[in-house]
N, C-alpha and C. Protein backbone atom coordinates (compact mmCIF):
# COMPACT_ATOMS: atom_id res chain seq x y z
N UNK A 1 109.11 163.39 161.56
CA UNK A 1 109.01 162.44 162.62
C UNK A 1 107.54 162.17 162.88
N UNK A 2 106.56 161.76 162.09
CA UNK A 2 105.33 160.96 162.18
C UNK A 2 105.63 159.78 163.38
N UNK A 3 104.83 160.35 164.53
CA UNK A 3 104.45 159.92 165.57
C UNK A 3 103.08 159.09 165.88
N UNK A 4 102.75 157.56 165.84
CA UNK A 4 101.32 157.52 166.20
C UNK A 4 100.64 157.68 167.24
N UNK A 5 101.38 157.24 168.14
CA UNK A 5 101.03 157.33 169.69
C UNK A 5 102.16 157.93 170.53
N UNK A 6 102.31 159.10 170.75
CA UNK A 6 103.12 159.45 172.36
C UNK A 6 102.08 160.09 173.63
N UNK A 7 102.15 158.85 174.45
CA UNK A 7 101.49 159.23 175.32
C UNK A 7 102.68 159.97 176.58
N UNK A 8 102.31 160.85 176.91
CA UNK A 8 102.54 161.86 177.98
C UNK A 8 102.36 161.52 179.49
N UNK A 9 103.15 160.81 180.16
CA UNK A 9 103.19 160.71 181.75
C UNK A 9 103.58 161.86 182.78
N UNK A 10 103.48 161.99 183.69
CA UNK A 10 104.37 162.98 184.56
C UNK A 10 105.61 162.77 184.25
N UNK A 11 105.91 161.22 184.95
CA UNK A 11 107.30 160.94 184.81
C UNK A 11 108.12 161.30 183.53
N UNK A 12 107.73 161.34 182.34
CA UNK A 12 108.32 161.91 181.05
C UNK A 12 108.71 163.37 181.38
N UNK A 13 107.87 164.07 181.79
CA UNK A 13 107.44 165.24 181.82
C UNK A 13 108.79 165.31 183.01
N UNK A 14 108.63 165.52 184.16
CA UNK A 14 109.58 165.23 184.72
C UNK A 14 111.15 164.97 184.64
N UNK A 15 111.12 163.93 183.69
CA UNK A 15 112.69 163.28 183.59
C UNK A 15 113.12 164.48 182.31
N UNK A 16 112.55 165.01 181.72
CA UNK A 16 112.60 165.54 180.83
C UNK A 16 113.19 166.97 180.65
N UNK A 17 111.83 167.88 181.84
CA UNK A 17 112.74 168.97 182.83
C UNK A 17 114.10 168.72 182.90
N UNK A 18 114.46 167.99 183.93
CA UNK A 18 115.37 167.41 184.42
C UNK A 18 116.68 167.44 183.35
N UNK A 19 116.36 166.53 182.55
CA UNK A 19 117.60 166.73 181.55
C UNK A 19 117.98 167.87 180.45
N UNK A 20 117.12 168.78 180.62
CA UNK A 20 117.10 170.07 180.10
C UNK A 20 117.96 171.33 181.50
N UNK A 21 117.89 170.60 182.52
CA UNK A 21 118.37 171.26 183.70
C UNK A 21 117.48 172.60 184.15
N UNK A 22 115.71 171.81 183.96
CA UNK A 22 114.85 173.22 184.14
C UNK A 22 114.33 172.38 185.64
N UNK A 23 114.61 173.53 187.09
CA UNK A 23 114.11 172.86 187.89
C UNK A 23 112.74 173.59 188.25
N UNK A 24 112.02 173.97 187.07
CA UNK A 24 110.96 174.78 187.69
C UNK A 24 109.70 173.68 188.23
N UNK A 25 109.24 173.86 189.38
CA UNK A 25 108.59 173.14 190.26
C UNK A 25 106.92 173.04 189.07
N UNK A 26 106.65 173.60 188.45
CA UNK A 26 105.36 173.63 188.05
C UNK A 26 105.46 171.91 186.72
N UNK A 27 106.91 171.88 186.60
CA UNK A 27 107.07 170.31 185.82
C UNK A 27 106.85 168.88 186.89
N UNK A 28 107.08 169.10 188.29
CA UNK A 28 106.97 168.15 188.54
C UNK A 28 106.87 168.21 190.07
N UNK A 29 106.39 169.30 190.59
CA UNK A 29 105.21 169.41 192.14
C UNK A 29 103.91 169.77 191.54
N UNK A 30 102.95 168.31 192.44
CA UNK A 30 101.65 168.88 191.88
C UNK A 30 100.51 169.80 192.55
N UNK A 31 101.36 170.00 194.18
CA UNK A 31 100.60 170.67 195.06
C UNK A 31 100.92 172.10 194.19
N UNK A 32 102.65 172.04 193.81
CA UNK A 32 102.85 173.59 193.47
C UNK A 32 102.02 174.27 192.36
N UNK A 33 102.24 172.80 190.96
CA UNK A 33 101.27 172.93 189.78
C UNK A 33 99.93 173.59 189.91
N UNK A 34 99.18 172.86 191.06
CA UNK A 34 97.52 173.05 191.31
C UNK A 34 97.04 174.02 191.97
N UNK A 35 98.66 174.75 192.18
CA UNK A 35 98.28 176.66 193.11
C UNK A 35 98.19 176.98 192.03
N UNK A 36 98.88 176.96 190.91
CA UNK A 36 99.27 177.59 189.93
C UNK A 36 98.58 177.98 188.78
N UNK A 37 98.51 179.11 188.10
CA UNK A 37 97.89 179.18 187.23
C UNK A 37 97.18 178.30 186.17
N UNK A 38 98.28 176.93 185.60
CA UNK A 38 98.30 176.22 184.92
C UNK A 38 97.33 175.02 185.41
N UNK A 39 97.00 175.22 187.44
CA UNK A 39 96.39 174.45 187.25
C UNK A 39 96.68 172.63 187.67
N UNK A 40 98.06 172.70 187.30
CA UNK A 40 98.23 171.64 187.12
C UNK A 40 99.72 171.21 186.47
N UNK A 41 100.26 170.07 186.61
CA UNK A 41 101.46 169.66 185.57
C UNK A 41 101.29 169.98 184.48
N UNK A 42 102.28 170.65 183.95
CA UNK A 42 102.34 171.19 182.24
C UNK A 42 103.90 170.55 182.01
N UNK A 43 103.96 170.26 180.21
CA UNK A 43 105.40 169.99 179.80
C UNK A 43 105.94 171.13 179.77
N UNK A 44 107.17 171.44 179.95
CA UNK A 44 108.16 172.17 179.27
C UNK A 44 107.86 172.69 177.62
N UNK A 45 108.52 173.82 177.49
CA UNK A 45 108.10 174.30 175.73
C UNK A 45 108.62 173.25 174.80
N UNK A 46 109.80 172.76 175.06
CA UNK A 46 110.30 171.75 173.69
C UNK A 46 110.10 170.42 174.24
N UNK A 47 108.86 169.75 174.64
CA UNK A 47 108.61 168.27 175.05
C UNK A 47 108.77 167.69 174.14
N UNK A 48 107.79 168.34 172.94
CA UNK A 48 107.39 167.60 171.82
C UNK A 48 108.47 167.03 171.34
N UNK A 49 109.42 167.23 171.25
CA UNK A 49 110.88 166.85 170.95
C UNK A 49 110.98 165.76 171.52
N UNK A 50 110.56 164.74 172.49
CA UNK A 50 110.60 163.78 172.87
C UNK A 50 109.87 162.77 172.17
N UNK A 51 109.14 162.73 171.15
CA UNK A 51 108.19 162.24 170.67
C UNK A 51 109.16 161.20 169.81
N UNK A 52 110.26 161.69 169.46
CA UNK A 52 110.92 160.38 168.41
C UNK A 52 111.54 159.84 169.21
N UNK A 53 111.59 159.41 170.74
CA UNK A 53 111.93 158.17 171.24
C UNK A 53 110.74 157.64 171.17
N UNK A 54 109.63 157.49 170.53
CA UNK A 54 107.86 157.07 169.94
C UNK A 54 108.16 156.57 168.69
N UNK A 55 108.90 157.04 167.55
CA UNK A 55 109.10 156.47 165.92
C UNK A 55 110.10 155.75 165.83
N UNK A 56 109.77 154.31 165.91
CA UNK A 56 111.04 153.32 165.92
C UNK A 56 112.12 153.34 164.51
N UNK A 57 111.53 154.14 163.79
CA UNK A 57 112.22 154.87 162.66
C UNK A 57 113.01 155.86 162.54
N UNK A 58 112.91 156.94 163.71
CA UNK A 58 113.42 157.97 163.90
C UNK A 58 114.85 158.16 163.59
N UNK A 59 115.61 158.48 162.54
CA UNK A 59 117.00 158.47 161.70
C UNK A 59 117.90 158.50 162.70
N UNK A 60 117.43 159.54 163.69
CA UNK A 60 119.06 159.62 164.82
C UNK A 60 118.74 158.93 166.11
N UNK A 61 117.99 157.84 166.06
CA UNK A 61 117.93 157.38 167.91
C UNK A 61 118.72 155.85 167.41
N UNK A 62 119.75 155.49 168.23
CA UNK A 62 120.43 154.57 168.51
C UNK A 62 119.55 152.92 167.90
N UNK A 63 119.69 152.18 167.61
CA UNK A 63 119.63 150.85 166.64
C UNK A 63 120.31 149.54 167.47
N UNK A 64 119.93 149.12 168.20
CA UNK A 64 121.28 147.98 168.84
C UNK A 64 121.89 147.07 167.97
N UNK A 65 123.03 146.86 167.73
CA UNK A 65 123.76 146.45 166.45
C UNK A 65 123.96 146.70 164.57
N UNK A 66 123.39 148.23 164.85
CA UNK A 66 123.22 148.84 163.73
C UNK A 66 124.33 150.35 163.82
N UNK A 67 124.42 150.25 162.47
CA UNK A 67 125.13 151.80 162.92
C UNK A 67 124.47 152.64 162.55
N UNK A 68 124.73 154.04 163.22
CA UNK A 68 123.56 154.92 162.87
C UNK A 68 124.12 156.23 162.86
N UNK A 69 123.27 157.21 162.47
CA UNK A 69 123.60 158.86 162.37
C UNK A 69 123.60 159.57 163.35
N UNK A 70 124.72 159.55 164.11
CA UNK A 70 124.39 160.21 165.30
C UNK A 70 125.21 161.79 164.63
N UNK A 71 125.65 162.49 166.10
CA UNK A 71 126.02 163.84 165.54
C UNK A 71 127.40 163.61 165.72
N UNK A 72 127.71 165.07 165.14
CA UNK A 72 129.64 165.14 165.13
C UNK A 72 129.99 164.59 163.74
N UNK A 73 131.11 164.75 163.45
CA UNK A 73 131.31 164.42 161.68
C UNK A 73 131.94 162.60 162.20
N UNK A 74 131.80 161.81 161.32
CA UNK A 74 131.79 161.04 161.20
C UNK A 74 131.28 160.21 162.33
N UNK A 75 130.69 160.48 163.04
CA UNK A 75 130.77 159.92 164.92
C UNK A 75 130.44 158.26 164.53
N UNK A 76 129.98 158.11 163.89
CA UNK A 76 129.69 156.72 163.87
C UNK A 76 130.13 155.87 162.59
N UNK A 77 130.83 156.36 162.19
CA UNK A 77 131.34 155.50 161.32
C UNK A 77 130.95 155.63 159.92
N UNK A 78 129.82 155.79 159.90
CA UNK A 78 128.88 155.50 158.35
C UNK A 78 129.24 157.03 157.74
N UNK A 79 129.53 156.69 156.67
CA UNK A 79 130.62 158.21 155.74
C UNK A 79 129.32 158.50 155.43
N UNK A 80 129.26 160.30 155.16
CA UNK A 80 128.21 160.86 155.07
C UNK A 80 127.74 160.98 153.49
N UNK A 81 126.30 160.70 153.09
CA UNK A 81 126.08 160.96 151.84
C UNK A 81 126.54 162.11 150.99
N UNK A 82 126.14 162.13 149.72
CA UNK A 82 126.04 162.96 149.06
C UNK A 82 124.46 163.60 148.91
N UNK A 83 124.14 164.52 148.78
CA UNK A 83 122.70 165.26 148.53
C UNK A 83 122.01 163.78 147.11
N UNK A 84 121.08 163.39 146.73
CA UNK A 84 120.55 163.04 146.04
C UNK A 84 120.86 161.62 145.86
N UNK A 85 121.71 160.85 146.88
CA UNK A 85 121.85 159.92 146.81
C UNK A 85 120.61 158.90 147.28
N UNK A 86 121.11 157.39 147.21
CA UNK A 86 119.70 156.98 147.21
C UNK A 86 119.60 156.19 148.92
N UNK A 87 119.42 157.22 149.58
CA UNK A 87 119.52 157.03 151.42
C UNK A 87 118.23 156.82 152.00
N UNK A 88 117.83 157.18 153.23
CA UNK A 88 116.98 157.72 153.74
C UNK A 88 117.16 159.05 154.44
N UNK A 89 118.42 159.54 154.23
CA UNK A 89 118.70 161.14 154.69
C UNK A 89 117.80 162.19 153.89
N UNK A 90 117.34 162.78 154.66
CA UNK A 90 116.21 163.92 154.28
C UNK A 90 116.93 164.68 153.29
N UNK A 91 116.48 165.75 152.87
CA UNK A 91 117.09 166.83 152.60
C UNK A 91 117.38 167.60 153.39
N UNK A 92 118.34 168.33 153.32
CA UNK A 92 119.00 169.01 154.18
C UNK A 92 119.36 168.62 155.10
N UNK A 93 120.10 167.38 155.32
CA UNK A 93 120.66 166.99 156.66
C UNK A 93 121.53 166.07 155.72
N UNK A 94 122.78 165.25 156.51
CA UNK A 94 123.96 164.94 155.90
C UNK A 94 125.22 165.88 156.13
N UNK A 95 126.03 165.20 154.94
CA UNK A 95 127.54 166.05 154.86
C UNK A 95 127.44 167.19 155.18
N UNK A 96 126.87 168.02 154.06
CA UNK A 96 126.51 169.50 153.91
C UNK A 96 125.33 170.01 154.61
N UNK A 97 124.49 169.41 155.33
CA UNK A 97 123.16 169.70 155.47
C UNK A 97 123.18 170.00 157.41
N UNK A 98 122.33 171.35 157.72
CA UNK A 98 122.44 171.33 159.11
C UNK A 98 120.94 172.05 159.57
N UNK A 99 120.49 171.19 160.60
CA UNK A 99 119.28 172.46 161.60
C UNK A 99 119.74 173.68 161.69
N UNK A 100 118.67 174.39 160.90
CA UNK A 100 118.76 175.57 161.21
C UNK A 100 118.49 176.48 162.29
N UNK A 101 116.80 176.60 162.42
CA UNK A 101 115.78 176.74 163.34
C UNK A 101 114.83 176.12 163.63
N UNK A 102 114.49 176.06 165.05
CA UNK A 102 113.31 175.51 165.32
C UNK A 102 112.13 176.92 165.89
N UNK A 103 111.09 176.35 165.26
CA UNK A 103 109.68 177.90 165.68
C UNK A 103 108.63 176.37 166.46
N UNK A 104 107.90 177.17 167.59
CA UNK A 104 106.70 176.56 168.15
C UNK A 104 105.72 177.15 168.25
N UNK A 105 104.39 177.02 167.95
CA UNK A 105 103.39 177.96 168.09
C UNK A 105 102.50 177.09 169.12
N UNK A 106 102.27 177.03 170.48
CA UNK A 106 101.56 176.53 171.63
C UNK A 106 99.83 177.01 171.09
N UNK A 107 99.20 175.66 171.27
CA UNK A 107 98.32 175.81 171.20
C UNK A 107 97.21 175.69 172.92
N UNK A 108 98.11 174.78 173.52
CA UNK A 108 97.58 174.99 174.60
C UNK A 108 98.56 173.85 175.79
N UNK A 109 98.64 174.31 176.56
CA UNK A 109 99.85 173.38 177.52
C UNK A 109 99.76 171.82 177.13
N UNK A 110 100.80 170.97 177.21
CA UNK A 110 100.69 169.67 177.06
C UNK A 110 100.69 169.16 178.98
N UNK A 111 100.14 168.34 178.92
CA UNK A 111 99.41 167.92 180.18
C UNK A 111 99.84 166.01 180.68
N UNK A 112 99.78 165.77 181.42
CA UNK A 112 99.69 164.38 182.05
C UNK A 112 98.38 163.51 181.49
N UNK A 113 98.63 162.91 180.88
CA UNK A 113 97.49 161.85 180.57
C UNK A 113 96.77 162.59 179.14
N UNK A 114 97.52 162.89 178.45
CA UNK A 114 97.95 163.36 177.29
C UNK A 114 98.03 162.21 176.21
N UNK A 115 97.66 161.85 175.35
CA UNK A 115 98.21 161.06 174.22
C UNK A 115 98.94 162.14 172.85
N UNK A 116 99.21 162.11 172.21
CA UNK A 116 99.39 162.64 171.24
C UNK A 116 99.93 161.77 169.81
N UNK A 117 99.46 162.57 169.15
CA UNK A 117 100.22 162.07 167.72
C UNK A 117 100.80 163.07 166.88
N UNK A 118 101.50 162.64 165.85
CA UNK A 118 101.84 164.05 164.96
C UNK A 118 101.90 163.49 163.46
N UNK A 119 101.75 164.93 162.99
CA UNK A 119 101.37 164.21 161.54
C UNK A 119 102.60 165.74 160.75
N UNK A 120 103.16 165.32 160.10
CA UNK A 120 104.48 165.94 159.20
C UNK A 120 104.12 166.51 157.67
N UNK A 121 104.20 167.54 157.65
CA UNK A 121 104.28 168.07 156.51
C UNK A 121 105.38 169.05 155.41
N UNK A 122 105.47 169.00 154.01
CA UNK A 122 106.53 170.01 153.96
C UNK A 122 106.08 171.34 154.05
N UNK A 123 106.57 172.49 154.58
CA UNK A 123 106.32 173.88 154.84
C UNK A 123 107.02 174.54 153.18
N UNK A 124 107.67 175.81 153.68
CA UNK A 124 108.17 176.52 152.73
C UNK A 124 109.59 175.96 151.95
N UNK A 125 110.30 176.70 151.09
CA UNK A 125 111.05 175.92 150.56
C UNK A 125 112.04 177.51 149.71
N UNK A 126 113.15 178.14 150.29
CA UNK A 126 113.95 179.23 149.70
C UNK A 126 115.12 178.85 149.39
N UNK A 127 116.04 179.77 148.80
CA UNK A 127 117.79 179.69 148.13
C UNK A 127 118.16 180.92 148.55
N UNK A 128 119.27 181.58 149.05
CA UNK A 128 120.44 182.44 149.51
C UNK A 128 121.61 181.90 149.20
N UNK A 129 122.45 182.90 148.33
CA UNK A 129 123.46 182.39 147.92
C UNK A 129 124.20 183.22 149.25
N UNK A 130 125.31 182.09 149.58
CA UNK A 130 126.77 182.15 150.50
C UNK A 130 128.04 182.68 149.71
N UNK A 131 128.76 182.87 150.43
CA UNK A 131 129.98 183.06 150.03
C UNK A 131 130.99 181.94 150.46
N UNK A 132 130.80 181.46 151.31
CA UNK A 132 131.58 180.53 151.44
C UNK A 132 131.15 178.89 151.20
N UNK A 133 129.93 178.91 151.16
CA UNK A 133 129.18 177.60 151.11
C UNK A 133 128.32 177.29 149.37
N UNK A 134 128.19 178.27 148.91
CA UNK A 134 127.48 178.44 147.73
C UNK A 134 126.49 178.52 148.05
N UNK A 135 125.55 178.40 146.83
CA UNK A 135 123.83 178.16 147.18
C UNK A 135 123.73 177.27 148.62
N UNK A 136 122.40 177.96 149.09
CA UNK A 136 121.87 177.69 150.41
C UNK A 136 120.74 177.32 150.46
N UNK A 137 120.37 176.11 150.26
CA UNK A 137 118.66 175.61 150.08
C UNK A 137 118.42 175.41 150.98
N UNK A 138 117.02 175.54 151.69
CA UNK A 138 116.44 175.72 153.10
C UNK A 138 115.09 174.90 152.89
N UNK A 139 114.89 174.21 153.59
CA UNK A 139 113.75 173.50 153.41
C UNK A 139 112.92 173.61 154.96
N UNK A 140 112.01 174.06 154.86
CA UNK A 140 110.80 173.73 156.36
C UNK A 140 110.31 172.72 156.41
N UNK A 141 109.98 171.95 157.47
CA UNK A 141 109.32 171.01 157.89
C UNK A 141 108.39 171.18 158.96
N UNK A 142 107.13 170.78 158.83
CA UNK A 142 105.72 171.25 159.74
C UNK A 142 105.30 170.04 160.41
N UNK A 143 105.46 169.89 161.64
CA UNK A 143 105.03 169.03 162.73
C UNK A 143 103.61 169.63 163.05
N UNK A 144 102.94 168.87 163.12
CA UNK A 144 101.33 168.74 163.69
C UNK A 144 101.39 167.84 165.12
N UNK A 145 101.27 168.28 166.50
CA UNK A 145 101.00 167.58 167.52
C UNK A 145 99.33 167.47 168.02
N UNK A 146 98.75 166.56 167.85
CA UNK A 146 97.55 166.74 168.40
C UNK A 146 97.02 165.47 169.36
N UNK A 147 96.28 165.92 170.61
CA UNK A 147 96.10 165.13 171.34
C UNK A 147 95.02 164.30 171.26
N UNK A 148 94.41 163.22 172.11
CA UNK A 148 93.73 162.65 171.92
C UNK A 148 92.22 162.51 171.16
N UNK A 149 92.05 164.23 171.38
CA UNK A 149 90.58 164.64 171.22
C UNK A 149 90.74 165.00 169.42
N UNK A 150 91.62 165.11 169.54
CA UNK A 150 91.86 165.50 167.70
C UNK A 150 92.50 166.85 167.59
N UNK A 151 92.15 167.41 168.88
CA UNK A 151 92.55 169.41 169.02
C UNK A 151 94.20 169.62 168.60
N UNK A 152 94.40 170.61 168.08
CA UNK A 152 95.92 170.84 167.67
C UNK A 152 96.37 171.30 168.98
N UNK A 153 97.72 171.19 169.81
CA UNK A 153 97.97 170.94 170.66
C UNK A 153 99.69 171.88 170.35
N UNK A 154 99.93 171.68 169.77
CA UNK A 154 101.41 172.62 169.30
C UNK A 154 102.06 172.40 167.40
N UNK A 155 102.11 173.52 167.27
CA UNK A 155 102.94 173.16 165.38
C UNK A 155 104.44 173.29 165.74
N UNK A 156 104.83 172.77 165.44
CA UNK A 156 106.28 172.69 165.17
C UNK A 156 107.14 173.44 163.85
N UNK A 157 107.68 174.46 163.41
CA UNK A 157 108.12 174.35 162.40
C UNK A 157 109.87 174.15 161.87
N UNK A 158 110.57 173.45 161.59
CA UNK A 158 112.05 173.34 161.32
C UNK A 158 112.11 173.56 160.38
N UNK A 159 113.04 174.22 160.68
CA UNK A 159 114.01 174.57 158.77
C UNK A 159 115.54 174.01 158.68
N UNK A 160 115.56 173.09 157.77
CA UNK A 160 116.94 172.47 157.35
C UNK A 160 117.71 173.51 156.43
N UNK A 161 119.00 173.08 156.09
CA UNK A 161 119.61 174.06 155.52
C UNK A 161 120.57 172.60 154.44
N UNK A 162 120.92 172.66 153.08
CA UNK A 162 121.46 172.04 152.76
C UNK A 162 122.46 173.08 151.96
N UNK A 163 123.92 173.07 151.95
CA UNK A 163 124.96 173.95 151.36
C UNK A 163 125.57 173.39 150.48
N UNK A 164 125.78 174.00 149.32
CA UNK A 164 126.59 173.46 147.74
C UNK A 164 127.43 172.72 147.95
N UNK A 165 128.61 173.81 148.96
CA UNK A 165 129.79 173.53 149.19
C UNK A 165 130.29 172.97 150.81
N UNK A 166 130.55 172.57 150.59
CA UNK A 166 131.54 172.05 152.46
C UNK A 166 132.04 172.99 152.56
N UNK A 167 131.79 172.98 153.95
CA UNK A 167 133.02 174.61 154.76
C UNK A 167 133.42 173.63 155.82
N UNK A 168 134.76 173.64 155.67
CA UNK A 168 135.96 173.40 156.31
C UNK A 168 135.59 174.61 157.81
N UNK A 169 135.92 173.57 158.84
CA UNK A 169 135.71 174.35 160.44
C UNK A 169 136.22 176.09 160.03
C-alpha cells in the first residue's frame, strides 16, 4: 500500500480511536494529552492502517460502480482467482491466500499535523508444509511510514500466507 501523502489530523486520529472502541482520552483530549507524558495528541498503535483510505488503488476499499474484493468468501461477487493468474491479487491473498500477522516497530508517536508517506517493500519469503492445506508459502511485506521531515516514523511488517490446497471450514 504505497502511500504519497497521508496527512494526519486530530479528527482522523480521533474518529479512528473511536472505531477501534479505544476511549483512551490521550487520542482525543488535548488538555489531558498536554499533562501527559506524550505531551500531546498521539495516534493509536495501528493508525497507520488508515493510510489506504490515501491509495486510490488500494485492492480492498470500495470502487462506486465497480465490484471489488471485499472480505468473506465470495462477498462480492467476483469468483476468487487462482494463484498465478493474470490479476492484480498479490500473492498470498485470494482463494487460498490469508493475513497472517501483522509486527510494528514505533519509531516515535504519530502526531497531529503529521504528513506521512510510505514506501513498500518485499521482506522475507519461507515454505511449511501443512497437513491439511499442503505447502504453505508465506510472503512478508515491509511498510516504511515516514513523516514529513524524511524521519522513519513506524515499519510495518505483514506476512501473507498462500496454501496449495483449500480447506473446507
Amino acid at each position: 500500500m504505497p502511500v504519497e501523502r497521508f496527512p494526519v489530523e486530530a479528527s482522523h486520529i480521533l474518529m479512528f480511536a473511536r472505531s477501534i472502541g479505544d476511549p483512551n482520552p490521550i487520542y482525543q483530549s488535548e488538555s489531558y494529552a498536554a499533562a501527559a507524558e506524550t505531551g500531546g495528541i498521539i495516534a493509536p498503535p495501528t493508525f497507520v492502517q488508515a493510510s489506504a483510505q490515501f491509495d486510490e488503488n488500494y485492492r480492498l476499499r470500495p470502487k462506486i460502480g465497480e465490484p471489488w474484493m471485499g472480505s468473506g468468501k465470495d462477498a462480492t461477487g467476483i469468483p476468487p482467482k487462482e494463484p498465478g493468474e493474470d490479476d492484480d491479487t498479490p500473492t498470498g491473498m485470494g482463494a487460498r491466500g490469508l493475513h497472517a500477522e501483522q509486527h510494528y516497530e514505533y519509531h516515535r508517536h504519530i502526531r497531529p499535523g503529521d504528513v506521512l508517506n510510505a514506501t513498500v517493500k518485499p521482506g522475507e519469503t519461507w515454505e511449511k508444509q501443512s497437513k491439511r492445506a499442503g505447502l504453505l508459502k508465506f510472503s512478508e511485506t515491509v511498510t516504511e511510514y515516514r513523516d514529513q521531515n524524511g524521519e522513519l516514523v513506524i515499519t510495518a511488517r505483514s506476512v501473507g500466507v498462500q496454501t496449495e490446497k483449500a480447506v473446507e471450514g
